[in-house]
C-alpha atoms as a PDB file:
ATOM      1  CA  UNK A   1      97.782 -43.511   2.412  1.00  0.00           C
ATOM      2  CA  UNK A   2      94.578 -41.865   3.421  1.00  0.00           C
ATOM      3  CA  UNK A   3      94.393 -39.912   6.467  1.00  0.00           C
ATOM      4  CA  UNK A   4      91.864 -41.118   8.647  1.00  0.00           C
ATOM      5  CA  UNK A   5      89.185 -39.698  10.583  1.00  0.00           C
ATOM      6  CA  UNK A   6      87.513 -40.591  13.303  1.00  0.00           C
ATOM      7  CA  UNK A   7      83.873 -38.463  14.551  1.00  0.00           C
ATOM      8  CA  UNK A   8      82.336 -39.289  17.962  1.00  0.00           C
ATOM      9  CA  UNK A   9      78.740 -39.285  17.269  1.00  0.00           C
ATOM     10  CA  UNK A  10      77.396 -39.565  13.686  1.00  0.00           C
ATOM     11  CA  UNK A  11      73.966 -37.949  14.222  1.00  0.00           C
ATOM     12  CA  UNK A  12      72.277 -35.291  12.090  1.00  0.00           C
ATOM     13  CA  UNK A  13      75.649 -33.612  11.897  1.00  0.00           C
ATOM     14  CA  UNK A  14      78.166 -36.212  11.920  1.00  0.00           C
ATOM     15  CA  UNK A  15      76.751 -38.584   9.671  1.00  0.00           C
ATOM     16  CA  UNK A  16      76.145 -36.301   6.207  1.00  0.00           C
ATOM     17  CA  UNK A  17      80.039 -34.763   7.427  1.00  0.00           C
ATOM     18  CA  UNK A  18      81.383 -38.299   7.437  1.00  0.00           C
ATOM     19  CA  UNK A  19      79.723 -38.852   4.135  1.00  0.00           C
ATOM     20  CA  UNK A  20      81.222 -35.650   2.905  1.00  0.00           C
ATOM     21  CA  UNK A  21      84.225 -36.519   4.446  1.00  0.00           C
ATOM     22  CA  UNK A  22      84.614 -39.843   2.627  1.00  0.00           C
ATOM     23  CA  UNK A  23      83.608 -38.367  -1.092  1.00  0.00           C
ATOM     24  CA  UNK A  24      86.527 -36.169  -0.693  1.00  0.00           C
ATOM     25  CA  UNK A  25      88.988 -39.346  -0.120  1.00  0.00           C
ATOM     26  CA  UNK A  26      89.335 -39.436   3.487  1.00  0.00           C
ATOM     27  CA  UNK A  27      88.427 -42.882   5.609  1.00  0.00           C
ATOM     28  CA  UNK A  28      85.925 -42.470   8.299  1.00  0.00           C
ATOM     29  CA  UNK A  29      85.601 -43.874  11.512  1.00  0.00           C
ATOM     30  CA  UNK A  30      82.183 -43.141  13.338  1.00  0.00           C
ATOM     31  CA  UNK A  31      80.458 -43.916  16.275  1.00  0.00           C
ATOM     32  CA  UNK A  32      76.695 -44.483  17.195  1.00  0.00           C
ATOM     33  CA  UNK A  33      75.130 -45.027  20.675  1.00  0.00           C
ATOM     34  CA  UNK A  34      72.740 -47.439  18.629  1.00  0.00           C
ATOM     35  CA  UNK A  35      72.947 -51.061  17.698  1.00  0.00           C
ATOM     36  CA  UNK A  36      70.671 -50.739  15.371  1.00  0.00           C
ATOM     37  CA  UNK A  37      72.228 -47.791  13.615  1.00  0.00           C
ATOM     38  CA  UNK A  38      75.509 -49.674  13.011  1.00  0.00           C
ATOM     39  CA  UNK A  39      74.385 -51.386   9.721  1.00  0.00           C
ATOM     40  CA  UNK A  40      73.475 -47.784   8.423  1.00  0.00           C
ATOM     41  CA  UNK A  41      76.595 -46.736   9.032  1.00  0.00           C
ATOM     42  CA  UNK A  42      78.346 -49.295   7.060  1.00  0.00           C
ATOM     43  CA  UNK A  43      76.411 -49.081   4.208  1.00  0.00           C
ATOM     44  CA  UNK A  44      77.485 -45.280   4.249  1.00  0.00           C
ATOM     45  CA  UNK A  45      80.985 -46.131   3.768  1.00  0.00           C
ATOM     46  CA  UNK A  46      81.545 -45.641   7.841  1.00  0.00           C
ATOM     47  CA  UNK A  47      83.733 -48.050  10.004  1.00  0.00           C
ATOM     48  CA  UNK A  48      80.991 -47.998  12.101  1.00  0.00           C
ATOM     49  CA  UNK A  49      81.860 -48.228  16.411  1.00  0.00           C
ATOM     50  CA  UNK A  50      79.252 -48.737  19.255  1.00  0.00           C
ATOM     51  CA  UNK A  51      80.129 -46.254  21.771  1.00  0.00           C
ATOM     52  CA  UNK A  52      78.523 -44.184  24.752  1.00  0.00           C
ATOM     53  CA  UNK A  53      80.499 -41.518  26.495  1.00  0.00           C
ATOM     54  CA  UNK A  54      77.855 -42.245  29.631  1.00  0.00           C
ATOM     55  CA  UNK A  55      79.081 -46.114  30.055  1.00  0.00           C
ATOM     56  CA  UNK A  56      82.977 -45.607  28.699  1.00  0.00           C
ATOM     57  CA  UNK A  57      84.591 -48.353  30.497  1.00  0.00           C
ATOM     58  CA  UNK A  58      86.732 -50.014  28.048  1.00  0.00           C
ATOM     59  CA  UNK A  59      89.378 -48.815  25.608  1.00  0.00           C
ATOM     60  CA  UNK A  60      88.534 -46.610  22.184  1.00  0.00           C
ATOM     61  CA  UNK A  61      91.978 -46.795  21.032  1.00  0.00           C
ATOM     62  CA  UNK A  62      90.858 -48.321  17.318  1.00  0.00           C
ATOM     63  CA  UNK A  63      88.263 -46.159  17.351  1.00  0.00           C
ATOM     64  CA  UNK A  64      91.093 -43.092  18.098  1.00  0.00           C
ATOM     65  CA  UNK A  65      93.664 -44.910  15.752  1.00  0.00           C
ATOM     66  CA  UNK A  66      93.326 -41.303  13.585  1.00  0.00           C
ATOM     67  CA  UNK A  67      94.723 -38.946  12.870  1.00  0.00           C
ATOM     68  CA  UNK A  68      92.026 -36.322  13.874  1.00  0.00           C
ATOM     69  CA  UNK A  69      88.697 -36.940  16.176  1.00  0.00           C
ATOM     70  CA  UNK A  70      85.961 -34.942  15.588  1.00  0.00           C
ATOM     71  CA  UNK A  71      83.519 -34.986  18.344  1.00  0.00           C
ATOM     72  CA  UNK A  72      79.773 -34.005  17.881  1.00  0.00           C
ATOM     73  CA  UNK A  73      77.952 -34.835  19.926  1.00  0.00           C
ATOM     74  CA  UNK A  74      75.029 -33.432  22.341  1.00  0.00           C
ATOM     75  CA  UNK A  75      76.738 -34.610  25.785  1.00  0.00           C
ATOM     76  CA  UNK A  76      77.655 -31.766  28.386  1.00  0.00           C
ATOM     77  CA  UNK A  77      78.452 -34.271  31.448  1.00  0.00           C
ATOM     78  CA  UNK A  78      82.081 -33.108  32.179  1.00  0.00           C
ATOM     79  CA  UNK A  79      82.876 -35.888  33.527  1.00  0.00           C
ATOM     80  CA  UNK A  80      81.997 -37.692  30.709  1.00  0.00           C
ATOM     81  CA  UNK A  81      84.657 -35.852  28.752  1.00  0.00           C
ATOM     82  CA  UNK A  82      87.259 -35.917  31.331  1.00  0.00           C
ATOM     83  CA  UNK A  83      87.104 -40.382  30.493  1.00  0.00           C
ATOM     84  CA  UNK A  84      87.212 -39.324  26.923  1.00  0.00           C
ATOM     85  CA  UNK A  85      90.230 -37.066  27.182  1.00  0.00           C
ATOM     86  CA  UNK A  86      91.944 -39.718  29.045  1.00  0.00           C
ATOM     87  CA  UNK A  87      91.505 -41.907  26.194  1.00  0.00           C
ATOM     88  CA  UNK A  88      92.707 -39.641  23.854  1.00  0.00           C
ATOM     89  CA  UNK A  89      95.951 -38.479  25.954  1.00  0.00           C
ATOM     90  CA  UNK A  90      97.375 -42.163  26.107  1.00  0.00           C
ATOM     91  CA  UNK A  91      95.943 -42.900  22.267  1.00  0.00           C
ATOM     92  CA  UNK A  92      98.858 -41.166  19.107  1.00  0.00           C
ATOM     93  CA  UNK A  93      96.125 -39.118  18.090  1.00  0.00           C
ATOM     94  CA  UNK A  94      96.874 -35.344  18.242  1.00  0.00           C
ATOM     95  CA  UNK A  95      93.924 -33.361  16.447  1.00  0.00           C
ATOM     96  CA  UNK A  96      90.757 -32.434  17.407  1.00  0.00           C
ATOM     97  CA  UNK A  97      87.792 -30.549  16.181  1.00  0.00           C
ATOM     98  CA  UNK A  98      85.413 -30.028  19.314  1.00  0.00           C
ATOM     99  CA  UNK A  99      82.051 -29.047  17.976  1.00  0.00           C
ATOM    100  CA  UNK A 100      80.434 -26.709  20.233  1.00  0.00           C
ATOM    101  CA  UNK A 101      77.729 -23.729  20.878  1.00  0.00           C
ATOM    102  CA  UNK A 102      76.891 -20.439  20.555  1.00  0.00           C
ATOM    103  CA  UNK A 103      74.794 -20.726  23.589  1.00  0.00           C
ATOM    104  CA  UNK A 104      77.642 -19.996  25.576  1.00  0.00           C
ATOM    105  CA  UNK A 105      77.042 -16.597  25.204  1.00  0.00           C
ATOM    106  CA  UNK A 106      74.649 -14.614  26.932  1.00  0.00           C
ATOM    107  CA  UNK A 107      72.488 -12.301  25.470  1.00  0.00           C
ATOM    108  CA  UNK A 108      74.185  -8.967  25.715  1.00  0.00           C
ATOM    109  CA  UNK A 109      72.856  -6.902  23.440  1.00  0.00           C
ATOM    110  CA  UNK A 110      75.508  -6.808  21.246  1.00  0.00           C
ATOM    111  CA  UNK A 111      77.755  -8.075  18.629  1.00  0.00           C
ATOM    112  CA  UNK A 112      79.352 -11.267  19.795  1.00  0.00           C
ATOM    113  CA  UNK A 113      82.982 -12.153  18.883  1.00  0.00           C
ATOM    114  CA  UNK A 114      85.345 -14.941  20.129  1.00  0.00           C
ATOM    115  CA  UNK A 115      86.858 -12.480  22.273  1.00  0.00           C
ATOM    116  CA  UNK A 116      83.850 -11.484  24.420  1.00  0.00           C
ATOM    117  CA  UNK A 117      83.505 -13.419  27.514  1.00  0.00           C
ATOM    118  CA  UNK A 118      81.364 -16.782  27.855  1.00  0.00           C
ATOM    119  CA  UNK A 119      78.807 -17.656  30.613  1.00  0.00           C
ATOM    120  CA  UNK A 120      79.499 -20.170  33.213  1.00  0.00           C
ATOM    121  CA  UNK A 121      77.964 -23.433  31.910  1.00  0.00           C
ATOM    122  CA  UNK A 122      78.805 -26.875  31.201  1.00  0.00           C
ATOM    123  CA  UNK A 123      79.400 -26.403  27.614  1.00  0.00           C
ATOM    124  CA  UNK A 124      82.040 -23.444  28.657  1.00  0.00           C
ATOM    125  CA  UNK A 125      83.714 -25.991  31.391  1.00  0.00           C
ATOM    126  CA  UNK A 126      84.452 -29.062  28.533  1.00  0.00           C
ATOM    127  CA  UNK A 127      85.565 -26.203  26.080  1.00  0.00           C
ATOM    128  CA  UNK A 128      88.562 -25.116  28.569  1.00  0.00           C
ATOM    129  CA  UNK A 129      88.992 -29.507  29.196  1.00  0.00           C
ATOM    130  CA  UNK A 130      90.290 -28.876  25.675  1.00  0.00           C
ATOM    131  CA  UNK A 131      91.953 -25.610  25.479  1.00  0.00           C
ATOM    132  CA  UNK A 132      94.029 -26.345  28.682  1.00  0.00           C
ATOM    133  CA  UNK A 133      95.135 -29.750  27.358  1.00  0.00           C
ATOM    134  CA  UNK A 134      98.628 -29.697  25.984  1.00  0.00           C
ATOM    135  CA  UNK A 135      98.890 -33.443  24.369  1.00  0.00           C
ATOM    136  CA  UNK A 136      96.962 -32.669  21.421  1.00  0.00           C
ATOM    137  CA  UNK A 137      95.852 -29.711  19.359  1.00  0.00           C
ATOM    138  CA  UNK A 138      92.189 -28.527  19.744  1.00  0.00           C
ATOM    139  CA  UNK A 139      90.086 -26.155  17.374  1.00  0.00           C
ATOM    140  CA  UNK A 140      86.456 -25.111  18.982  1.00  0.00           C
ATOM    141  CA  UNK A 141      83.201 -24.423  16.773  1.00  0.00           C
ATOM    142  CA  UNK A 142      80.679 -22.548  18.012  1.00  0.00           C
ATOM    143  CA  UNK A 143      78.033 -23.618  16.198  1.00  0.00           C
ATOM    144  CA  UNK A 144      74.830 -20.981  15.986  1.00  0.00           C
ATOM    145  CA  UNK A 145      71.240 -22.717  15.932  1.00  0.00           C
ATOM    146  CA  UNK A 146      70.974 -25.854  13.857  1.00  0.00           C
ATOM    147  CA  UNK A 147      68.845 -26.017  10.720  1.00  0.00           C
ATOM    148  CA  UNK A 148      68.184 -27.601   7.425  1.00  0.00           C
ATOM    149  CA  UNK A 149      66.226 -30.759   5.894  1.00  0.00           C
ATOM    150  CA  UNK A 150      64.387 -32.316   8.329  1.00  0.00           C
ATOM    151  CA  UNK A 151      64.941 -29.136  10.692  1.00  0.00           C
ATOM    152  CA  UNK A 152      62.694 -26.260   9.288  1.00  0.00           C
ATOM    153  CA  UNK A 153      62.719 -22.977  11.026  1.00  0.00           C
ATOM    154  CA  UNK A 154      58.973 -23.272  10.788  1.00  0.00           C
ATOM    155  CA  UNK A 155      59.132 -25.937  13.721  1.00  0.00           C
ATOM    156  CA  UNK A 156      61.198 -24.052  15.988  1.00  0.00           C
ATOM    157  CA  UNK A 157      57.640 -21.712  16.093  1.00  0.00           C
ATOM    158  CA  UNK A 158      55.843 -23.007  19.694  1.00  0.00           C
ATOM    159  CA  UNK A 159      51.764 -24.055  19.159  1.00  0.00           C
ATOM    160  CA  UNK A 160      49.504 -22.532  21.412  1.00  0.00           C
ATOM    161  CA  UNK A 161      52.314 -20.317  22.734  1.00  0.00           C
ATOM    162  CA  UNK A 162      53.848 -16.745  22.260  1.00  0.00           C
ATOM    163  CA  UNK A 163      57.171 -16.577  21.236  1.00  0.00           C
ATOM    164  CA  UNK A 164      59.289 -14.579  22.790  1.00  0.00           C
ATOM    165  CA  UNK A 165      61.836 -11.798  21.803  1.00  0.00           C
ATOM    166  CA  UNK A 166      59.974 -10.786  18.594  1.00  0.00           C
ATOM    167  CA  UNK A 167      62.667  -8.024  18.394  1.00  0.00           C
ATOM    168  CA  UNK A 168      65.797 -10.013  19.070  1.00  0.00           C
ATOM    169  CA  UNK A 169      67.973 -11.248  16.210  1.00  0.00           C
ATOM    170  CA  UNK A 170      68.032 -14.693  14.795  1.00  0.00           C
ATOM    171  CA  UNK A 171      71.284 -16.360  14.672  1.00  0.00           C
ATOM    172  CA  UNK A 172      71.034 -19.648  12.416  1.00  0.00           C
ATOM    173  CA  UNK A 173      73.691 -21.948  10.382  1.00  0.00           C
ATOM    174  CA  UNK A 174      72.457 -24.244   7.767  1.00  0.00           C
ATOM    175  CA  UNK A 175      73.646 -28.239   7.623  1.00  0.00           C
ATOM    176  CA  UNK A 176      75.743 -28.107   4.794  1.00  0.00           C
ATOM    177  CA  UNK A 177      77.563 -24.781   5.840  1.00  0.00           C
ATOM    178  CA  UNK A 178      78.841 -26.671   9.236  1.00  0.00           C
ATOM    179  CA  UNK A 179      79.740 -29.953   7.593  1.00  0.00           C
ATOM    180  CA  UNK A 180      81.932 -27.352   4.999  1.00  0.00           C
ATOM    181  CA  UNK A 181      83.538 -25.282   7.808  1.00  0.00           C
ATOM    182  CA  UNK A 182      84.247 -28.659   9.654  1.00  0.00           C
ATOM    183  CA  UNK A 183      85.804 -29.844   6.342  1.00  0.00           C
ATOM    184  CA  UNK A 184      88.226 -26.769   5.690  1.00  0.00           C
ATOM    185  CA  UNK A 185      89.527 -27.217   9.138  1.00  0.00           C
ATOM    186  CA  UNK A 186      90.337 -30.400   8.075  1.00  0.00           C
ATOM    187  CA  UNK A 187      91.997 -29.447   4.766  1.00  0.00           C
ATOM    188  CA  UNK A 188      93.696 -26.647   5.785  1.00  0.00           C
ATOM    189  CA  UNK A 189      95.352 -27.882   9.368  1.00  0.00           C
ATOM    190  CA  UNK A 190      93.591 -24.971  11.336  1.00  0.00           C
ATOM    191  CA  UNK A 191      94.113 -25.981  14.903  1.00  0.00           C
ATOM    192  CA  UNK A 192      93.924 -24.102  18.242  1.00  0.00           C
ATOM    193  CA  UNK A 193      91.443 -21.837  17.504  1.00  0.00           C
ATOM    194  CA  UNK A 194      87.678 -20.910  18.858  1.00  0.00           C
ATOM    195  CA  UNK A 195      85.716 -19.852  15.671  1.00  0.00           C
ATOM    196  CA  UNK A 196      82.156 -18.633  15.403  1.00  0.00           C
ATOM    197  CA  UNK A 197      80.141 -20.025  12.673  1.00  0.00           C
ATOM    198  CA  UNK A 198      76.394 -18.273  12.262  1.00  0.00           C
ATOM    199  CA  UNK A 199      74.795 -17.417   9.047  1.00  0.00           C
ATOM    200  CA  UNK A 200      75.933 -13.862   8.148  1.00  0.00           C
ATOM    201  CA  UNK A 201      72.354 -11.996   7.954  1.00  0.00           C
ATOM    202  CA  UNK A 202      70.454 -11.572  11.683  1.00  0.00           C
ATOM    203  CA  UNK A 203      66.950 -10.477  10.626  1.00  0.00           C
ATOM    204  CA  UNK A 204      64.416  -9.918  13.606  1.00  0.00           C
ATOM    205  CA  UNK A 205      62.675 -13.061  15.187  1.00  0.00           C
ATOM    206  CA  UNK A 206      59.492 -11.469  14.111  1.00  0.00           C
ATOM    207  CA  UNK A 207      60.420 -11.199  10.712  1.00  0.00           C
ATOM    208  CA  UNK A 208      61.811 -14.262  10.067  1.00  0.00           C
ATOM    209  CA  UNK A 209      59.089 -17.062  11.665  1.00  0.00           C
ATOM    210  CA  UNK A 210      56.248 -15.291  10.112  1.00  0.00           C
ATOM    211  CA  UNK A 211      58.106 -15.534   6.866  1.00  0.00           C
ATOM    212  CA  UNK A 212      58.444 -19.061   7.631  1.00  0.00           C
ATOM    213  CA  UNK A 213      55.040 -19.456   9.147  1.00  0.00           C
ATOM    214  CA  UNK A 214      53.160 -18.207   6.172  1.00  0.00           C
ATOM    215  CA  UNK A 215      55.875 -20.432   3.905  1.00  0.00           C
ATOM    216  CA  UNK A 216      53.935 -23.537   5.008  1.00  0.00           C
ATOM    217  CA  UNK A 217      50.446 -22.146   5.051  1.00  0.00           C
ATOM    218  CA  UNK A 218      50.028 -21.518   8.680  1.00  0.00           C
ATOM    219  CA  UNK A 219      49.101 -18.355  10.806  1.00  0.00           C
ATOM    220  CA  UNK A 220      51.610 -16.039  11.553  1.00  0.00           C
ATOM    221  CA  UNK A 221      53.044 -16.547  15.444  1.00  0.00           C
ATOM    222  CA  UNK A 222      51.758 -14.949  18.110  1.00  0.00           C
ATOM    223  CA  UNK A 223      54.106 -12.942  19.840  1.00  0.00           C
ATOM    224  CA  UNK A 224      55.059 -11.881  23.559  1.00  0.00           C
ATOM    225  CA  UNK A 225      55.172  -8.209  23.018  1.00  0.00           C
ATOM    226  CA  UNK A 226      55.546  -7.389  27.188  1.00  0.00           C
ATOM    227  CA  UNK A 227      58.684  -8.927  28.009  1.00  0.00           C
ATOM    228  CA  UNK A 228      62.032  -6.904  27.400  1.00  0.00           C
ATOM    229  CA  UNK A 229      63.973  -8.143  24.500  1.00  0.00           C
ATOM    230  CA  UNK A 230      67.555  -9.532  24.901  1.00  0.00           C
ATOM    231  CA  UNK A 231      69.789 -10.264  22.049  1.00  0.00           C
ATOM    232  CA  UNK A 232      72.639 -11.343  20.469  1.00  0.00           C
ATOM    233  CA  UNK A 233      74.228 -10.950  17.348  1.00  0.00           C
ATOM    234  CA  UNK A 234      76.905 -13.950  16.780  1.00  0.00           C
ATOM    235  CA  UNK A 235      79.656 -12.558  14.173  1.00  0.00           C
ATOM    236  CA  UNK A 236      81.562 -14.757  11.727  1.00  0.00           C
ATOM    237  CA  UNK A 237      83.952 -12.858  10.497  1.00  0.00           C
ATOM    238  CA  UNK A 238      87.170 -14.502  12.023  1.00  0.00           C
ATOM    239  CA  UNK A 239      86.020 -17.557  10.678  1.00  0.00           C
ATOM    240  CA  UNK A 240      85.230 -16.064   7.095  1.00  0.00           C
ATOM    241  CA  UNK A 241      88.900 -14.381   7.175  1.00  0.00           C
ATOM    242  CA  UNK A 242      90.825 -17.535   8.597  1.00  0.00           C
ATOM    243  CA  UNK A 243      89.546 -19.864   6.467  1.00  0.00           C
ATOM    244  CA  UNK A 244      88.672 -17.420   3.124  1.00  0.00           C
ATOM    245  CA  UNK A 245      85.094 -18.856   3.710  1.00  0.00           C
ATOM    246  CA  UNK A 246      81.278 -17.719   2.409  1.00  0.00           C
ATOM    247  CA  UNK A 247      78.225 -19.438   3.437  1.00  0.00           C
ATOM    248  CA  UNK A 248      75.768 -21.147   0.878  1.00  0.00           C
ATOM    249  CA  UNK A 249      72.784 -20.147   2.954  1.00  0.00           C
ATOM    250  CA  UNK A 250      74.040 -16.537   4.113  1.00  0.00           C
ATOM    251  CA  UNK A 251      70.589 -14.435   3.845  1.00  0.00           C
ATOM    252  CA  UNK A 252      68.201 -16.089   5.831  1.00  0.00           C
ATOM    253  CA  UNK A 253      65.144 -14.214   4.928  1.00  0.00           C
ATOM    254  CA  UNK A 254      65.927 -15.452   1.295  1.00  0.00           C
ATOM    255  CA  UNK A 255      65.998 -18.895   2.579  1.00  0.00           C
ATOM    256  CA  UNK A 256      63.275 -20.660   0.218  1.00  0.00           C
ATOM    257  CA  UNK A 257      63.194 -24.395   0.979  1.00  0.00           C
ATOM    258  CA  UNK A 258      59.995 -25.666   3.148  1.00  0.00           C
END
């Protein structure tokens, strides 16, 4: 029998992993806040589900009839999450993948491991919802900043503004890299963990958007050379060892699409 899958929120994410998901023989359960998405899901090969974590009332327990839940999905209202743990806790599902940010680090000006210390946030406070709950198994992903396809670095650049930190590091993952570290979780049972996942090369925010700017034709940014420049510098190297994993789109100044 297949296993099945379910994945809270099929977005820009969770929709090309559920499609991924599906090619390699797994059946996919995914949810939309949309009505109007529902038919798009179903002609992906998705049992599609209408649900909102902001009006859960009723039960998800088809929806968490799985044997892993993969939520991605932008909420950070904790309270939210609390309703959705409580649905999973009296549901028989025992897996999941809780996709999350690197943004709960502060810039420290300095290399940034699983082990160093998170800022107090909202993102932190659902993380530990999962880590302290003992009914089912979680595994965290820290997800750096998003990009790829219809996200180009090039629009992250601000018009008729100076961006800032033109000598802090860029930490960037690519699409298809997150929907393969979601799927090796998958394959290879890795649960109870908090990985990092960012592209392996950091090249200076300077560098890197006027490479992109002139890419597309357009002026190189303008940047804010008077304001003291914190960093970070997100390693992924218990992720690359755990799961024997290299990225597709590890050099980012080498990055040619548009």
């Amino acid at each position: 029998m297949k296993k099945k899958i379910s994945i809270l929120g099929c977005g820009w994410l969770g929709k090309p992993l559920a499609s991924s998901l599906i090619h390699n023989g797994f059946v996919i359960k995914g949810s939309t806040t949309s009505k109007s998405k529902i038919e798009i899901l179903k002609s992906e090969g998705i049992i599609p589900f209408l649900i909102n974590l902001n009006t859960l009332k009723n039960s998800i327990a088809d929806f968490l009839t799985s044997e892993i839940l993969i939520i991605s999905t932008p909420s950070k209202n904790i309270i939210d999450f609390k309703k959705l743990i409580h649905q999973i806790e009296i549901s028989n599902l025992r897996k999941v993948i809780y996709i999350s940010s690197t943004s709960v680090y502060d810039n420290l000006d300095q290399i940034v491991t699983e082990e160093t210390p998170i800022k107090t946030s909202s993102l932190g406070d659902i993380e530990q919802l999962f880590k302290e709950n003992k009914t089912f198994e979680t595994t965290i992903i820290r997800f750096a900043g998003l990009f790829g396809y219809d996200r180009k670095p090039s629009n992250f650049i601000p018009k008729n503004k100076r961006m800032e930190n033109p000598e802090g590091y860029i930490n960037l993952i690519h699409r298809d890299d997150c929907v393969r570290i979601v799927e090796q979780i998958v394959i290879k049972n890795i649960w109870n963990e908090t990985f990092n996942a960012c592209a392996d090369s950091h090249p200076k925010r300077r560098d890197f958007y006027t490479k992109e700017a002139l890419k597309i034709g357009r002026e190189a940014p303008i940047f804010n050379e008077n304001l003291l420049n914190k960093y970070k510098i997100i390693s992924s190297e218990k992720l690359k060892s755990m799961l024997n994993f290299s990225f597709k789109y590890s050099d980012l100044m080498s990055y040619n699409k548009s």
